[in-house]
N, C-alpha and C. Protein backbone atom coordinates (compact mmCIF):
# COMPACT_ATOMS: atom_id res chain seq x y z
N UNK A 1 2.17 -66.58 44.89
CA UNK A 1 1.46 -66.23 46.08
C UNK A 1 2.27 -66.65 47.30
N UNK A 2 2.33 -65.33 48.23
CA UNK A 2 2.83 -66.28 49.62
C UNK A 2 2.28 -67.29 50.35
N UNK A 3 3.31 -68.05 51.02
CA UNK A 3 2.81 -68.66 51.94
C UNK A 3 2.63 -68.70 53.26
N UNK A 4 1.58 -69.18 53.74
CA UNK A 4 2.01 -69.09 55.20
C UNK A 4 3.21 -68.56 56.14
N UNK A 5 4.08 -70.00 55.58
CA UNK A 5 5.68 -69.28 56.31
C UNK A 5 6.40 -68.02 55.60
N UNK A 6 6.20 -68.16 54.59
CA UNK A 6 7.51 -66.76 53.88
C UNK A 6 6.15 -65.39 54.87
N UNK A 7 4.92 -65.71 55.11
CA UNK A 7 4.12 -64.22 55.20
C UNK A 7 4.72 -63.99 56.86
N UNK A 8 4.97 -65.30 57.33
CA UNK A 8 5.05 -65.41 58.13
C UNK A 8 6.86 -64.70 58.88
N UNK A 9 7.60 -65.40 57.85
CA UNK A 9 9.16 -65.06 58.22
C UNK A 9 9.57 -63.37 57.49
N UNK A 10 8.21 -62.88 56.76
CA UNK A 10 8.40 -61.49 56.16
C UNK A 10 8.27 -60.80 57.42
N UNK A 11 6.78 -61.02 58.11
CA UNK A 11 6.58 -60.17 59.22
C UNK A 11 8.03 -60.14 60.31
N UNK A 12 8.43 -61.13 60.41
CA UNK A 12 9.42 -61.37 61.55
C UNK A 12 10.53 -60.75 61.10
N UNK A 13 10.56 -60.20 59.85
CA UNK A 13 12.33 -59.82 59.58
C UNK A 13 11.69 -58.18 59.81
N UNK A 14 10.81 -57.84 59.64
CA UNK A 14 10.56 -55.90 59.51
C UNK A 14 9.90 -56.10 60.83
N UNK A 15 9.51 -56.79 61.85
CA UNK A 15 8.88 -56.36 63.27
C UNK A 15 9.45 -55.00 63.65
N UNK A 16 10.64 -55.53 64.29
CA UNK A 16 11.89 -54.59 64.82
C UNK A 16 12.23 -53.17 64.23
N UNK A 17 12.31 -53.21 62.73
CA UNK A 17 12.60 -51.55 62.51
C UNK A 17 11.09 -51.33 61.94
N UNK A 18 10.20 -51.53 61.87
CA UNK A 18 8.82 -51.24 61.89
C UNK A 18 8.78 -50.57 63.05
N UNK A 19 8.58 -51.00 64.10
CA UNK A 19 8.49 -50.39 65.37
C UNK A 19 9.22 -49.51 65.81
N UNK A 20 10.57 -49.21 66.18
CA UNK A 20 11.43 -48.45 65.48
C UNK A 20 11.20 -47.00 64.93
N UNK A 21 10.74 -47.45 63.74
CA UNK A 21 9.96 -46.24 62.60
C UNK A 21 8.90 -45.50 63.27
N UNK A 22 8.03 -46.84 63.66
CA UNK A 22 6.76 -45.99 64.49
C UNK A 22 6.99 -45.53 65.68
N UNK A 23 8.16 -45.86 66.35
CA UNK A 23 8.57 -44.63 67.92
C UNK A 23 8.97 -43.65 67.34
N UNK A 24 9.76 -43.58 66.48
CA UNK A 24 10.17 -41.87 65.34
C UNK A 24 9.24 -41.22 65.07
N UNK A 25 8.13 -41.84 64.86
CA UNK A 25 6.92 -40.73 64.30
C UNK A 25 5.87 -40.57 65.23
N UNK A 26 5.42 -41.33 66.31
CA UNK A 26 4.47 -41.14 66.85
C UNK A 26 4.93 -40.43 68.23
N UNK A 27 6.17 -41.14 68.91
CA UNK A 27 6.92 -40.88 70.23
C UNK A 27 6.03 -41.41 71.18
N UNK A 28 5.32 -42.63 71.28
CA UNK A 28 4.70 -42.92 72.19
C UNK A 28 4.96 -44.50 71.37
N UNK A 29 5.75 -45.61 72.40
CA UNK A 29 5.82 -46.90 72.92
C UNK A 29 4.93 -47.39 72.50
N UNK A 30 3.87 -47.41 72.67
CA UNK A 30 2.46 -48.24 72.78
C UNK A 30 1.68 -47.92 71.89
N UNK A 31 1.54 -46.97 71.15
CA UNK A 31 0.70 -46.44 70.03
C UNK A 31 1.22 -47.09 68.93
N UNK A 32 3.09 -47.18 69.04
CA UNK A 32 3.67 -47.53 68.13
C UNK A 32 3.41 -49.26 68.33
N UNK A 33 3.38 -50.00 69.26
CA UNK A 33 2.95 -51.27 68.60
C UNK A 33 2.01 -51.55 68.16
N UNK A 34 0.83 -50.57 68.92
CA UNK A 34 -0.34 -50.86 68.24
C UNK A 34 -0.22 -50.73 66.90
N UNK A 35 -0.19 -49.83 66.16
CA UNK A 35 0.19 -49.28 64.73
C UNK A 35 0.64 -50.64 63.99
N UNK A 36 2.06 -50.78 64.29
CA UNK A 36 2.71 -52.12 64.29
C UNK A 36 2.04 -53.55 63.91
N UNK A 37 1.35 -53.64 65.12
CA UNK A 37 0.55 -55.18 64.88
C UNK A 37 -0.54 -54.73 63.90
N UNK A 38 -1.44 -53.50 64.11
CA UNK A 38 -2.36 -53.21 63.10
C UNK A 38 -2.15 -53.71 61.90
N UNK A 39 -0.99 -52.61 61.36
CA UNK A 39 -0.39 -53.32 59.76
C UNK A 39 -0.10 -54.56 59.65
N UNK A 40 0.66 -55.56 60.64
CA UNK A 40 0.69 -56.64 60.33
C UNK A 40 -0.60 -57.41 59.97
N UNK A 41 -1.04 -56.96 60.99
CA UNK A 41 -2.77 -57.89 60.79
C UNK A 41 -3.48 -57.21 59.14
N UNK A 42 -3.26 -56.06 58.67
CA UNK A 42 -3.83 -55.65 57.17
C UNK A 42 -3.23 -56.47 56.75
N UNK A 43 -2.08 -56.25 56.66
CA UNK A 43 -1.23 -57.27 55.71
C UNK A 43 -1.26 -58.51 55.29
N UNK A 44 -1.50 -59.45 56.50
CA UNK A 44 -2.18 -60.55 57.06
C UNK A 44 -3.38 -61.08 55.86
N UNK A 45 -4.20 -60.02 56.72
CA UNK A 45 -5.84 -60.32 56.25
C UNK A 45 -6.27 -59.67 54.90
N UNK A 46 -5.31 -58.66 54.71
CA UNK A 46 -5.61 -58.17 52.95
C UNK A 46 -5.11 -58.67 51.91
N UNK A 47 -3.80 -58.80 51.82
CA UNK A 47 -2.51 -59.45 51.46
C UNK A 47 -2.11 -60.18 51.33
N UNK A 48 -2.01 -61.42 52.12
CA UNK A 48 -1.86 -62.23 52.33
C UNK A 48 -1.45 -63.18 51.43
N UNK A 49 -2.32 -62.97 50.09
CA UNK A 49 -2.21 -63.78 49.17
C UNK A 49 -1.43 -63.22 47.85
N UNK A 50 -0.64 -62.46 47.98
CA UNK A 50 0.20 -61.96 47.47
C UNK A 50 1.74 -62.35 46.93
N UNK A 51 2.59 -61.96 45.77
CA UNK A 51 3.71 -63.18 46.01
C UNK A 51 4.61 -62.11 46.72
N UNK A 52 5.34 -62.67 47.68
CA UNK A 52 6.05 -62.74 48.65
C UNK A 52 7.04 -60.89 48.16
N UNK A 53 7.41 -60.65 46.82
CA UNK A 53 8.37 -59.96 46.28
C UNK A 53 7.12 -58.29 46.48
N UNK A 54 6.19 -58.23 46.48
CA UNK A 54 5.20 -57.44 46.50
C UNK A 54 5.23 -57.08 48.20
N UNK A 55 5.10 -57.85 48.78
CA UNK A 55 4.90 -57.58 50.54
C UNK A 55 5.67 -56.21 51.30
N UNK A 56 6.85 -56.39 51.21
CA UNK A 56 7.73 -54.94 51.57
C UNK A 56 7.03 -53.45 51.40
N UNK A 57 6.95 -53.41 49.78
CA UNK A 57 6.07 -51.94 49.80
C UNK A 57 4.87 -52.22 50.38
N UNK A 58 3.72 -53.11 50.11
CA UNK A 58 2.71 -53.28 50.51
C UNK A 58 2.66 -53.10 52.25
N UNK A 59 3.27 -53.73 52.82
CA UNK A 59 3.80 -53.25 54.38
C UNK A 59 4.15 -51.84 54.47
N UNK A 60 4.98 -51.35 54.04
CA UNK A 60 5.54 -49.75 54.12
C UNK A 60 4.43 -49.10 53.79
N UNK A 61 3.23 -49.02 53.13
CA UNK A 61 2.34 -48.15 52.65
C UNK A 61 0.98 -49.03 53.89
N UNK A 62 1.22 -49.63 54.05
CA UNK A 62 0.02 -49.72 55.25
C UNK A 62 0.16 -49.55 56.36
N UNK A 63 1.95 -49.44 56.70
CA UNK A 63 2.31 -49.01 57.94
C UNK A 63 2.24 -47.37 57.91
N UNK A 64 2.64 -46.83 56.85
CA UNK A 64 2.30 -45.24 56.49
C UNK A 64 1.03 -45.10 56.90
N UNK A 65 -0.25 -45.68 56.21
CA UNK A 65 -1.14 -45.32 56.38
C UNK A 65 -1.98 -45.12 57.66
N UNK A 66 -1.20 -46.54 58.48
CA UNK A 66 -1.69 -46.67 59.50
C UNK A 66 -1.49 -45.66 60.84
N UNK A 67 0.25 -45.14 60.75
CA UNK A 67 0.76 -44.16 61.55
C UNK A 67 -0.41 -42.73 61.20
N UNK A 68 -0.68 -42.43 59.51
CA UNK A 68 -1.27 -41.16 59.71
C UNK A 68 -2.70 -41.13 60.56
N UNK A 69 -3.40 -42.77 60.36
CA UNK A 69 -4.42 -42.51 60.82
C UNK A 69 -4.86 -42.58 61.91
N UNK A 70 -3.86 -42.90 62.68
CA UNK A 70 -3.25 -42.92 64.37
C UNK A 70 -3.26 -41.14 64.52
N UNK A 71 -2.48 -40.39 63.73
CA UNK A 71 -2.30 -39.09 63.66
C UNK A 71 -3.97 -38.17 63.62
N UNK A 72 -4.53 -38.95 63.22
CA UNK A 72 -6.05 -38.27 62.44
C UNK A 72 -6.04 -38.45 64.16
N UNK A 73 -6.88 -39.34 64.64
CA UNK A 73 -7.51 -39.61 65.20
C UNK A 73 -7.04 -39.07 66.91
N UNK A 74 -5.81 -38.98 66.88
CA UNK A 74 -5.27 -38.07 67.84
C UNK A 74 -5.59 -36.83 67.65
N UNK A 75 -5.63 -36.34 66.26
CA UNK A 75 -6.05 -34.53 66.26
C UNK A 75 -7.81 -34.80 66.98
N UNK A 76 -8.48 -35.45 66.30
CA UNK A 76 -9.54 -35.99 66.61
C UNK A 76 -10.21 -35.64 67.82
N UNK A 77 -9.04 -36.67 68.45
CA UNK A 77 -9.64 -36.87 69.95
C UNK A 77 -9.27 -35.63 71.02
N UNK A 78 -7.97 -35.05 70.46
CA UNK A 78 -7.62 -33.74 71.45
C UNK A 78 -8.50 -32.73 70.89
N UNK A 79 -9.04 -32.65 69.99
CA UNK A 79 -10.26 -31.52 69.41
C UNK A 79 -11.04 -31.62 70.60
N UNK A 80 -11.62 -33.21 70.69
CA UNK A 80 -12.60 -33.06 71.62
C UNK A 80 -12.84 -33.67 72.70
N UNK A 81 -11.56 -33.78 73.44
CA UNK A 81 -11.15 -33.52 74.54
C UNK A 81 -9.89 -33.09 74.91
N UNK A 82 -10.19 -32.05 75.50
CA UNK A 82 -8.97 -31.12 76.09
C UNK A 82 -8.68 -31.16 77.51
N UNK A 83 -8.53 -32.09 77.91
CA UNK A 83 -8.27 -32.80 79.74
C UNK A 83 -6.52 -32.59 79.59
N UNK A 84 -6.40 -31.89 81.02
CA UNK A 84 -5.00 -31.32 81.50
C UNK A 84 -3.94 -32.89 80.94
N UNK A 85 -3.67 -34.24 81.02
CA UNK A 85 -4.05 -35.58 80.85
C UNK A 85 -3.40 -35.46 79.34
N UNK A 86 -4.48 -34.85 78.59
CA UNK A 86 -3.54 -34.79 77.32
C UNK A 86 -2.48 -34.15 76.59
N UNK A 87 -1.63 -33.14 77.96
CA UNK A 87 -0.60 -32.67 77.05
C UNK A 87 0.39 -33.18 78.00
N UNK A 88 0.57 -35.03 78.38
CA UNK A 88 1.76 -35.41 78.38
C UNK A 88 3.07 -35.16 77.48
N UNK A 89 3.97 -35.56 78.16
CA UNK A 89 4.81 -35.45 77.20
C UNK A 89 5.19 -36.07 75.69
N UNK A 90 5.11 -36.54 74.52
CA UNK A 90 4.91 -36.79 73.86
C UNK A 90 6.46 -37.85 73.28
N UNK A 91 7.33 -38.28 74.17
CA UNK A 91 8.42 -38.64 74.02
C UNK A 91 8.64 -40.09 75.18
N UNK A 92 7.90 -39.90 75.59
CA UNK A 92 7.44 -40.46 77.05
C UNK A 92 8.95 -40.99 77.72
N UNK A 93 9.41 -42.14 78.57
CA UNK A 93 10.55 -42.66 78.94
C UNK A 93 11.61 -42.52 78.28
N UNK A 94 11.34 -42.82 76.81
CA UNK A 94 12.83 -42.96 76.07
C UNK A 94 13.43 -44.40 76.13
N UNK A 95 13.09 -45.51 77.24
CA UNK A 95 13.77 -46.72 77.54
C UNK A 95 14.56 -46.96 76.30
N UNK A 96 13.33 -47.77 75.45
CA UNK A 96 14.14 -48.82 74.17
C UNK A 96 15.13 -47.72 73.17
N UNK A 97 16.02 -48.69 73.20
CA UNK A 97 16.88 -48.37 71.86
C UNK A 97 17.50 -49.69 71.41
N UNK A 98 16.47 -50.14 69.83
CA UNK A 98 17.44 -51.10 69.42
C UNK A 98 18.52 -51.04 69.30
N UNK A 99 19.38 -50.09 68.86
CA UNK A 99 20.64 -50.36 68.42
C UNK A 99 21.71 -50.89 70.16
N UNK A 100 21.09 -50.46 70.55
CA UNK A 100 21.84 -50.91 72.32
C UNK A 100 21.39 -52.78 72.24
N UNK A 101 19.89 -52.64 71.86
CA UNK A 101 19.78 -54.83 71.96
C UNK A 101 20.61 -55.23 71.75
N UNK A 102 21.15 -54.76 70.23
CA UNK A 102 21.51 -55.52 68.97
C UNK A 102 23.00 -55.39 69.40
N UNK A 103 23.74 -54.29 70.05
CA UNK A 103 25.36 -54.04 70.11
C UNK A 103 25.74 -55.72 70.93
N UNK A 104 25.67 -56.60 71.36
CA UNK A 104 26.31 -57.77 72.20
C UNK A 104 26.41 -58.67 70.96
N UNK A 105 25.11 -58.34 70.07
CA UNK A 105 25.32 -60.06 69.08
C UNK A 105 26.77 -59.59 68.18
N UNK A 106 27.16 -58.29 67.58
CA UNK A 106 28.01 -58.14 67.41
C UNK A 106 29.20 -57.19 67.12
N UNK A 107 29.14 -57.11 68.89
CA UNK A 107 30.52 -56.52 69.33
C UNK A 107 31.23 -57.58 70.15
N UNK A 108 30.98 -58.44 70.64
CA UNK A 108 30.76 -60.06 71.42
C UNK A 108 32.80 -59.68 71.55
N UNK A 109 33.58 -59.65 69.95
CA UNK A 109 34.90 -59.97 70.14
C UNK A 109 35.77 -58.08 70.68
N UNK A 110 35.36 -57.01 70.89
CA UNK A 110 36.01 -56.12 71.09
C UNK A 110 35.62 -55.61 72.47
N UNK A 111 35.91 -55.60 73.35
CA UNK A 111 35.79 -54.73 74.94
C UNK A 111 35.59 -53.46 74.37
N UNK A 112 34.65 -52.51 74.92
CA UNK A 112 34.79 -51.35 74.79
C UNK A 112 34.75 -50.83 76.06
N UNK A 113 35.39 -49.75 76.66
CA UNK A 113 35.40 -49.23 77.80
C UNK A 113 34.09 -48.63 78.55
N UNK A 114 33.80 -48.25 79.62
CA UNK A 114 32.27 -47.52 80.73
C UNK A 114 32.18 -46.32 79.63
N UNK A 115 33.48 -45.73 79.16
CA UNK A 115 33.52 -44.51 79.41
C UNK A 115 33.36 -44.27 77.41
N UNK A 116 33.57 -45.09 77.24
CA UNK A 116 33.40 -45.42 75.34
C UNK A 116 31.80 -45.76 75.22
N UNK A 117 31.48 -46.47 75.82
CA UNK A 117 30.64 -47.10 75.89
C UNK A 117 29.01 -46.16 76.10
N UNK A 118 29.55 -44.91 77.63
CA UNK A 118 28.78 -44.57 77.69
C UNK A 118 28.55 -42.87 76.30
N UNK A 119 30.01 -42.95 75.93
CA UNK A 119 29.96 -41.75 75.20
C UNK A 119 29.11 -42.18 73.97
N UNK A 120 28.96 -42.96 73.27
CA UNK A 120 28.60 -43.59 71.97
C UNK A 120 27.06 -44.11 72.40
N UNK A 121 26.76 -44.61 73.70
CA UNK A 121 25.28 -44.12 73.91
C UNK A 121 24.49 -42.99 73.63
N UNK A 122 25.18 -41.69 74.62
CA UNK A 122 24.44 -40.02 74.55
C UNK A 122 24.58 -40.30 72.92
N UNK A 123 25.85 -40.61 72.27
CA UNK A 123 25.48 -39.51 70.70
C UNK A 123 24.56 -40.48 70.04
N UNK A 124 24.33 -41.56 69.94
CA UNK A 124 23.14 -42.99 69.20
C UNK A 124 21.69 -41.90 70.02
N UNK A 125 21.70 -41.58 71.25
CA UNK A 125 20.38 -40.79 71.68
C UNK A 125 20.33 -39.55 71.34
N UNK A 126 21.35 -38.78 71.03
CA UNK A 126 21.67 -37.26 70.27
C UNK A 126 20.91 -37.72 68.94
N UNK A 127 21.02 -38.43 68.30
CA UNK A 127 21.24 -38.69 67.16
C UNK A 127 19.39 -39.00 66.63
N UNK A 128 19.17 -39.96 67.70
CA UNK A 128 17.88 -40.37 67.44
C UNK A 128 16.87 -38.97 67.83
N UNK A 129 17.16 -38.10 68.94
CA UNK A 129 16.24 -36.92 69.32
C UNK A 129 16.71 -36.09 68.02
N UNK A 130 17.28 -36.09 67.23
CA UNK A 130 17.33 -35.33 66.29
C UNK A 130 16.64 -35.90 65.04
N UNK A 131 16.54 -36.83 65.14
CA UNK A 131 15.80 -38.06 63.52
C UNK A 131 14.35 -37.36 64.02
N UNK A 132 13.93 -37.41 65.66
CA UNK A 132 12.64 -37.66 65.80
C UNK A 132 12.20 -35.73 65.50
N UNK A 133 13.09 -35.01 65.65
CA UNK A 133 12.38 -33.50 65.56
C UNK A 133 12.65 -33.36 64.63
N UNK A 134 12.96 -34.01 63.29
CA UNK A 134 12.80 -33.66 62.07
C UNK A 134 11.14 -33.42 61.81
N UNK A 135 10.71 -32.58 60.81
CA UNK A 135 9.23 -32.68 60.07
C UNK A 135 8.93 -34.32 59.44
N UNK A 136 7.58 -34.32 59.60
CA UNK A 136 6.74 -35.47 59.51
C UNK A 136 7.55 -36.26 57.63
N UNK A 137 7.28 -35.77 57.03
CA UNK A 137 7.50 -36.59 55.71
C UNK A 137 9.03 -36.57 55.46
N UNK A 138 9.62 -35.34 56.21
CA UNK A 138 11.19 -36.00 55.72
C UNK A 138 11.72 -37.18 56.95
N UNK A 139 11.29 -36.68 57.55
CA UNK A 139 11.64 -38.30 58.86
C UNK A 139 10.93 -39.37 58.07
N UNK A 140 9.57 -39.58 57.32
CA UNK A 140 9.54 -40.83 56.72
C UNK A 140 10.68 -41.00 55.82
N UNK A 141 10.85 -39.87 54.91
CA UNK A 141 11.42 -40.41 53.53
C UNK A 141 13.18 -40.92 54.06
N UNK A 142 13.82 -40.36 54.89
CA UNK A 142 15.24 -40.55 55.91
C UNK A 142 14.83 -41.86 56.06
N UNK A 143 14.04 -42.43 57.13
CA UNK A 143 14.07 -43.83 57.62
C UNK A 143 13.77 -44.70 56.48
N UNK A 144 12.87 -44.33 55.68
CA UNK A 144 12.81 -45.88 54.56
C UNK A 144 13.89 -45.62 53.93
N UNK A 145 14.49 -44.86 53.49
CA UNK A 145 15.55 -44.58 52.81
C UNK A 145 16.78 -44.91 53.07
N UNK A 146 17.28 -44.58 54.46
CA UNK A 146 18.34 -45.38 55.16
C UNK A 146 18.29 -46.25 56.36
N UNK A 147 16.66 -46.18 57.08
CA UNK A 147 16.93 -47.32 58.02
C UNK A 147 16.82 -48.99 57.40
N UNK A 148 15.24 -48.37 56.30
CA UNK A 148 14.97 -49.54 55.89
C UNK A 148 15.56 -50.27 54.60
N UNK A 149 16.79 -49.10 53.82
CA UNK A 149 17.24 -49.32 52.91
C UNK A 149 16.44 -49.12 51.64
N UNK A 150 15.77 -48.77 51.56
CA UNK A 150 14.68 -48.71 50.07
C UNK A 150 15.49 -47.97 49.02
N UNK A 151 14.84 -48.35 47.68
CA UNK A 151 15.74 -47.24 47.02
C UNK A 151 14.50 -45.79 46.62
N UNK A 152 14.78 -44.84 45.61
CA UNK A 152 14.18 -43.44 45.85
C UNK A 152 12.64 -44.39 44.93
N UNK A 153 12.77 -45.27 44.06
CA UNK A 153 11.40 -45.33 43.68
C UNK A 153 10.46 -46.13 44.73
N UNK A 154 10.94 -47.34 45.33
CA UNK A 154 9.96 -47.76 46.59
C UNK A 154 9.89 -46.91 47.53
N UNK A 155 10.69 -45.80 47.86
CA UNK A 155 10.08 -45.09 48.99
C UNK A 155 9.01 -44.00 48.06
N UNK A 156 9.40 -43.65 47.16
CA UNK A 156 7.89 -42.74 46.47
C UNK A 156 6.40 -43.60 46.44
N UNK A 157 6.84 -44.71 46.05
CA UNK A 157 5.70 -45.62 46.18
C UNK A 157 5.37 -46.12 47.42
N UNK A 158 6.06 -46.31 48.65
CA UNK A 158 5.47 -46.36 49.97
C UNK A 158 4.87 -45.03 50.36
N UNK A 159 5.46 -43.97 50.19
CA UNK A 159 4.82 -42.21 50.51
C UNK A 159 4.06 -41.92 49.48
N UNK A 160 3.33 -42.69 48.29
CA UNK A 160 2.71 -42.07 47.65
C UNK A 160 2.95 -40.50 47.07
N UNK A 161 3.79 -40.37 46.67
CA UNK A 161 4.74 -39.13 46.05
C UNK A 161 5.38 -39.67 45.29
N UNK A 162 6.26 -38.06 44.63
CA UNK A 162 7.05 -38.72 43.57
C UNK A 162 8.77 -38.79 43.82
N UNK A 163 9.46 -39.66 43.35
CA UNK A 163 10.89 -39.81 43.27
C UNK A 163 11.25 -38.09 43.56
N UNK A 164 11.08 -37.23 42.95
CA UNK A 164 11.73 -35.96 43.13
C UNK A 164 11.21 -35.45 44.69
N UNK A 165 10.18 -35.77 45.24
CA UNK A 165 9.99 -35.19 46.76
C UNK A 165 10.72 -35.94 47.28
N UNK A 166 10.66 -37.45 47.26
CA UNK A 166 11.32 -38.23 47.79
C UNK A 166 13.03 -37.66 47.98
N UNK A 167 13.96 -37.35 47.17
CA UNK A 167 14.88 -36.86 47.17
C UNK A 167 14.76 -35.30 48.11
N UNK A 168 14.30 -34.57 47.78
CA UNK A 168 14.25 -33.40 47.91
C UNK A 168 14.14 -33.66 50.12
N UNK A 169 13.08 -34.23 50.43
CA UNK A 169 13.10 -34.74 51.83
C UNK A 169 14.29 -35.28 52.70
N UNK A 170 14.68 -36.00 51.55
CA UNK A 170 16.00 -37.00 52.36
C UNK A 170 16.82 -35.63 51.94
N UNK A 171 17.12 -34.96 51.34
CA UNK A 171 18.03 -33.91 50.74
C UNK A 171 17.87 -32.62 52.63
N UNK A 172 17.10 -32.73 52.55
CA UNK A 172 16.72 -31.89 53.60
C UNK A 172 16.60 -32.29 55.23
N UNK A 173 16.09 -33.56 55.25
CA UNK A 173 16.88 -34.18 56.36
C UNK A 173 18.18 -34.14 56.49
N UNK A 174 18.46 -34.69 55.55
CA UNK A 174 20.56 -35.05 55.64
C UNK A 174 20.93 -33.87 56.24
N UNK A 175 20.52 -32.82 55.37
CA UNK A 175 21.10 -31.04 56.02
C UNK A 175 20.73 -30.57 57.38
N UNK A 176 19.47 -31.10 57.65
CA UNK A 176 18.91 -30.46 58.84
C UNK A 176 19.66 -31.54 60.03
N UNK A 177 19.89 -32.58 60.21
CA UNK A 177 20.72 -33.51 60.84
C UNK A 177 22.10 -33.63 61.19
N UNK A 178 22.98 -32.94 59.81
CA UNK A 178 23.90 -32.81 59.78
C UNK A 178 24.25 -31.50 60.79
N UNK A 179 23.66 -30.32 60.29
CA UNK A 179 23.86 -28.97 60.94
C UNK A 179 23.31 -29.22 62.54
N UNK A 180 22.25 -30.23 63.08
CA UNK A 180 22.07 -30.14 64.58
C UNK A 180 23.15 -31.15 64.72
N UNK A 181 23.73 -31.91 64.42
CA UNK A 181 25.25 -32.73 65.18
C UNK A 181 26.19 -32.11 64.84
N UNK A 182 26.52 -30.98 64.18
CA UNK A 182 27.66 -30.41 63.85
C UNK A 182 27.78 -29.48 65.01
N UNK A 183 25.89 -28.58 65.46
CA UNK A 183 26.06 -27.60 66.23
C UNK A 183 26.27 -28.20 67.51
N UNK A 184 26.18 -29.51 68.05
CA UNK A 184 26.80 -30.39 69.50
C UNK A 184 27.37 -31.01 69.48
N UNK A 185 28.41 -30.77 67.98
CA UNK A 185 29.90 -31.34 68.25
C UNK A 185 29.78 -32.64 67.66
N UNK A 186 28.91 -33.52 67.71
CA UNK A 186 28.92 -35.01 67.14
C UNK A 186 29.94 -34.85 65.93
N UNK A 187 29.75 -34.22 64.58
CA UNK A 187 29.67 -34.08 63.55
C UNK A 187 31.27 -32.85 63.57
N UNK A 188 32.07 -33.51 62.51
CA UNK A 188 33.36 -32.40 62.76
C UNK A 188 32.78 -30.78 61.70
């Protein structure tokens, strides 16, 4: 069974690409932490007592669950209300990008130039507007698959599907990703 601290130092190592995951699928900042802390708190209060090696999928399938039912409840609420209000944009600012936090802890020993620097920004944001207009289940099965590292049977068991969709998704992301950075040059 976990403890306190390991439930504790689990949440703290998946915060970051949890959230992450949930700006990919929802495109709204704030929905996505909500989502975020939600699952933590299931996890928390359902879970909790779980041994520590179980937690990962158990997180990935309540953070799934939690994004769709964020999704319900948005069809939901634009059913029944249709105020001018709700067809913001659905991408909103764009601000955060972890991978920009994370570039100082270690690039610290190489200078990179304004002009390197700013080119390898646009394509990390090319890159991500293309993860995010992928379809709903192959953008999950892509991110657990290579953001979060899973292999094809924990991501069937976080998506509740089987190993062969699981493939077949990431099979179809990869292609559909590849061919939009190939068609703006990223990609030779």
């Amino acid at each position: 069974m976990a403890t306190e601290q390991e439930l504790s130092d689990f949440l703290k190592s998946v915060e970051k690409r949890a959230f992450k995951r949930a700006v990919y699928h929802v495109r709204d900042e704030d929905a996505a932490l909500d989502i975020v802390q939600d699952s933590m708190m299931k996890l928390a209060e359902h879970y909790g007592d779980k041994p520590p090696a179980e937690l990962p999928l158990l997180f990935q399938r309540i953070l799934s669950n939690s994004t769709l039912d964020w999704f319900r409840r948005q069809k939901t609420r634009n059913a029944l209300f249709s105020n001018m209000s709700d067809f913001d944009s659905p991408d909103g600012d764009g601000d955060f990008d972890l991978l920009e936090a994370f570039a100082g802890a270690d690039d610290s020993q190489r200078i990179e130039s304004a002009e390197d620097s700013t080119r390898r920004a646009q394509i990390l944001r090319e890159i991500e507007l293309q993860i995010q207009a992928l379809p709903n289940r192959q953008r999950e099965a892509f991110l657990m698959r290579y953001w979060e590292e899973m292999d094809v049977a924990e991501t069937a068991a976080a998506m509740g599907c089987s190993e062969g969709s699981v493939k077949t998704h990431c099979s179809r992301a990869v292609q559909a990703l590849a061919k939009a950075l190939r068609a703006r040059g990223i990609l030779p």
